[in-house]
C-alpha atoms as a PDB file:
ATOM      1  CA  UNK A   1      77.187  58.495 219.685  1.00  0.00           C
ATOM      2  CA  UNK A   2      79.759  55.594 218.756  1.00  0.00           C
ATOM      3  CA  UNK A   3      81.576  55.073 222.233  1.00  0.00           C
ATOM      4  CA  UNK A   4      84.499  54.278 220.129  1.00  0.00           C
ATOM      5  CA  UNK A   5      84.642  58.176 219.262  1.00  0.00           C
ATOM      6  CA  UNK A   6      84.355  59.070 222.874  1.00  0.00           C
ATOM      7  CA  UNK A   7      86.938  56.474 223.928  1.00  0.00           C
ATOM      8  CA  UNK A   8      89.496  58.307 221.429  1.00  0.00           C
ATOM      9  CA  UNK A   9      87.924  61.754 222.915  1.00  0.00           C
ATOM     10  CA  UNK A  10      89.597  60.589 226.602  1.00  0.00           C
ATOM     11  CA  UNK A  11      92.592  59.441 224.848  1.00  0.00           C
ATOM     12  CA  UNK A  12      92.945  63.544 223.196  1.00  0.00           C
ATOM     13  CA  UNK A  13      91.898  64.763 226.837  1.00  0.00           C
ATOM     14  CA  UNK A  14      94.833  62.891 228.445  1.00  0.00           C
ATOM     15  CA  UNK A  15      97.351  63.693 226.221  1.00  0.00           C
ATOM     16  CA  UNK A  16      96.498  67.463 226.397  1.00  0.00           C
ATOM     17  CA  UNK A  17      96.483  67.246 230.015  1.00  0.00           C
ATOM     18  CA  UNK A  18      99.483  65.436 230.216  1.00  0.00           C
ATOM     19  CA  UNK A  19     101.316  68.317 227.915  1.00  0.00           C
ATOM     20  CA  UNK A  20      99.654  71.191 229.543  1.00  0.00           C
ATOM     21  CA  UNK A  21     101.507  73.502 232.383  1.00  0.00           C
ATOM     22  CA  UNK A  22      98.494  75.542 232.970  1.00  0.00           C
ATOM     23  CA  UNK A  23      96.286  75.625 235.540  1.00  0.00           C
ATOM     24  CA  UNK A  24      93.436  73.100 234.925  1.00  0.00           C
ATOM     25  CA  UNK A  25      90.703  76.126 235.248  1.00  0.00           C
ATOM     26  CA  UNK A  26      93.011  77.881 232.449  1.00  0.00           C
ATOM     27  CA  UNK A  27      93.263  75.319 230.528  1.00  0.00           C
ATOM     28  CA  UNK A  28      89.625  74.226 230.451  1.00  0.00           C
ATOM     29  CA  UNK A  29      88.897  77.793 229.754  1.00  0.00           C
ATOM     30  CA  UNK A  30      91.338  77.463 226.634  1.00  0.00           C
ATOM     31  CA  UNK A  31      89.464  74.388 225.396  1.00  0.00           C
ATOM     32  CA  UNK A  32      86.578  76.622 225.757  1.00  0.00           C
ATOM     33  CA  UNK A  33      87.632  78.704 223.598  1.00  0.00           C
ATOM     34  CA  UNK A  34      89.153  76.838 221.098  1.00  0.00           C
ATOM     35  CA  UNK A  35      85.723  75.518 219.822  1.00  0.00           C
ATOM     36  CA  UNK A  36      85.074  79.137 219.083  1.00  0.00           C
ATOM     37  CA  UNK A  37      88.352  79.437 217.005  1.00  0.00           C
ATOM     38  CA  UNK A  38      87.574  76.240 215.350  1.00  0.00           C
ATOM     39  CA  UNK A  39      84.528  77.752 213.946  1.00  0.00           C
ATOM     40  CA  UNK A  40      86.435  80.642 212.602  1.00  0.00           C
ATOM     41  CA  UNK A  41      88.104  78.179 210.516  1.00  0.00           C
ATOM     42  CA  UNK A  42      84.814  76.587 209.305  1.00  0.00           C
ATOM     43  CA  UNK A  43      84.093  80.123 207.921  1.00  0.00           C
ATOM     44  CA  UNK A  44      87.173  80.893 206.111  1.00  0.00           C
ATOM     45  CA  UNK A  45      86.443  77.421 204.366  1.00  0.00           C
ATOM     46  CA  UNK A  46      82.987  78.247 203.719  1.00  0.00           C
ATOM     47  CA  UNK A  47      83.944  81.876 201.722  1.00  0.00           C
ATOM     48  CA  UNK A  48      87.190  79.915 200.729  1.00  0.00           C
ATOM     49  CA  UNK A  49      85.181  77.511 198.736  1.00  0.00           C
ATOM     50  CA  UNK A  50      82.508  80.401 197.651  1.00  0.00           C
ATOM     51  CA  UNK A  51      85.779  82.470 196.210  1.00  0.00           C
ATOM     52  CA  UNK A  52      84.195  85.323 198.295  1.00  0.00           C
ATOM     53  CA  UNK A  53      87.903  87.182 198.836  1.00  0.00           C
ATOM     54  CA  UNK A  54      88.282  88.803 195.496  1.00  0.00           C
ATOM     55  CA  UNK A  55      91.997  89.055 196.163  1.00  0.00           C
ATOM     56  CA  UNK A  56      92.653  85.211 197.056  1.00  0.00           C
ATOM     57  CA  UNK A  57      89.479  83.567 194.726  1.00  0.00           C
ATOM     58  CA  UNK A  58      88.753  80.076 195.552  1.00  0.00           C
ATOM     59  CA  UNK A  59      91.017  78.479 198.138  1.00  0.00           C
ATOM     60  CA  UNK A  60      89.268  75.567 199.898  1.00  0.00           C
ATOM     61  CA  UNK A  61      86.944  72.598 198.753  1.00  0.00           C
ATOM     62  CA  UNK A  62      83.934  71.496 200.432  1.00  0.00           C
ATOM     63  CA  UNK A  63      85.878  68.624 201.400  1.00  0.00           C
ATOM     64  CA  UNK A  64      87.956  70.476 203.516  1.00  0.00           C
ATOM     65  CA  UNK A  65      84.834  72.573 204.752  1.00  0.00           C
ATOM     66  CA  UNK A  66      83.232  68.993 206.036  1.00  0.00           C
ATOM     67  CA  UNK A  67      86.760  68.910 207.788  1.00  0.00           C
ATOM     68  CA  UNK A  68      86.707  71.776 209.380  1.00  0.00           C
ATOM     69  CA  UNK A  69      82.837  70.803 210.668  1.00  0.00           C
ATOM     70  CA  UNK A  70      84.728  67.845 212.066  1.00  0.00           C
ATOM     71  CA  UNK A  71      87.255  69.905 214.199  1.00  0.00           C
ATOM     72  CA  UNK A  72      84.590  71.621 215.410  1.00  0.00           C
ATOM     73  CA  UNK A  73      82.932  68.523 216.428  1.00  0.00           C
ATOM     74  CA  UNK A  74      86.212  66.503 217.904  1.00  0.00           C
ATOM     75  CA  UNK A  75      86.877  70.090 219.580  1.00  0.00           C
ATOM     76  CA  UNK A  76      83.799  70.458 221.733  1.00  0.00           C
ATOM     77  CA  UNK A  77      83.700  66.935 222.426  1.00  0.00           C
ATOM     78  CA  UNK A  78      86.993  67.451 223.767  1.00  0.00           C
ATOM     79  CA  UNK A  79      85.640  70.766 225.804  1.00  0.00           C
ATOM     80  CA  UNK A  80      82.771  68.799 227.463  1.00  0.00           C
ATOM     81  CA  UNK A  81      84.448  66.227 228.558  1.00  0.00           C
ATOM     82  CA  UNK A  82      86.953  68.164 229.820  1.00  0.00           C
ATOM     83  CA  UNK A  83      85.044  69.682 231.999  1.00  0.00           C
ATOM     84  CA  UNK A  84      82.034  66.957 232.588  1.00  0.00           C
ATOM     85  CA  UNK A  85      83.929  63.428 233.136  1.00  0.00           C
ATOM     86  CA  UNK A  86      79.811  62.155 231.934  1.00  0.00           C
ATOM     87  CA  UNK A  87      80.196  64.088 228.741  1.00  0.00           C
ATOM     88  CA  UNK A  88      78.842  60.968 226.684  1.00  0.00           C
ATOM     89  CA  UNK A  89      75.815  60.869 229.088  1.00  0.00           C
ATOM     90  CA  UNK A  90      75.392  64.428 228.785  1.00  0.00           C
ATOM     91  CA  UNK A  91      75.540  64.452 225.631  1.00  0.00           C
ATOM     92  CA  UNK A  92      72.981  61.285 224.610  1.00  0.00           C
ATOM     93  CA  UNK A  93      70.064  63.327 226.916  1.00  0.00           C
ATOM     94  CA  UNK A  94      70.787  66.412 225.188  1.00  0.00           C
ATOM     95  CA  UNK A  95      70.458  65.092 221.695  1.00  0.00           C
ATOM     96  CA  UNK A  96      67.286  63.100 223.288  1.00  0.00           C
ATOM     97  CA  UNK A  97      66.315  66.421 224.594  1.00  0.00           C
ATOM     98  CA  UNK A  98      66.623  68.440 221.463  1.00  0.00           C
ATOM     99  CA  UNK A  99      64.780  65.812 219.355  1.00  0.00           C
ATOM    100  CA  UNK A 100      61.982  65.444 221.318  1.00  0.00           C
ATOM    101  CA  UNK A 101      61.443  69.512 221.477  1.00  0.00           C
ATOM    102  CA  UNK A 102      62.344  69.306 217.158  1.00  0.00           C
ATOM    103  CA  UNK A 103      60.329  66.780 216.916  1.00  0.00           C
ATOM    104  CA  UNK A 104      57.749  65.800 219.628  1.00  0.00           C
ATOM    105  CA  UNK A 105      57.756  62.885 221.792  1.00  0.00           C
ATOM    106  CA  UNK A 106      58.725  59.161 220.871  1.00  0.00           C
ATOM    107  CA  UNK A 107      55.702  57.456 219.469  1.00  0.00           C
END
């Protein structure tokens, strides 16, 4: 992954960290969780843009689905690295891992 991403990552860690009064175990925990309300939003977009809710009709593009995919994206990157300060090690070998199980091993 682009270590410019994960460079801006540390900058959104600090700054929560820096505004947080919590605990640091509550407020990882909260992190936690907020990749789980993230994808909450993803699905609102996704019927949003279906017009699935008779009542409200169409209410989202896909644009703002692919958005909401991004939260979730910038939001867990912001949970892992929270709580692992190797997140962009952790998560290269995972990817690595995942492919090679997907896919096989490297040729």
């Amino acid at each position: 992954m682009d270590a410019d991403a994960w460079e801006k990552v540390d900058q959104l860690v600090t700054w929560l960290d820096r505004a947080s009064d919590l605990a640091p175990e509550t407020e990882l925990l909260l992190r936690l969780m907020k990749v789980s309300e993230e994808t909450g939003e993803v699905a609102a977009a996704v019927i949003g843009a279906l017009g699935q809710n008779p009542r409200k009709g169409v209410t989202h593009t896909w644009e703002q689905v692919d958005g909401e995919l991004c939260d979730v994206i910038l939001t867990a990157m912001v949970a892992l690295k929270s709580r692992n300060t190797d997140a962009p090690n952790v998560f290269r070998k995972h990817v690595t891992d995942v492919v090679t199980r997907a896919l096989g091993p490297p040729a």
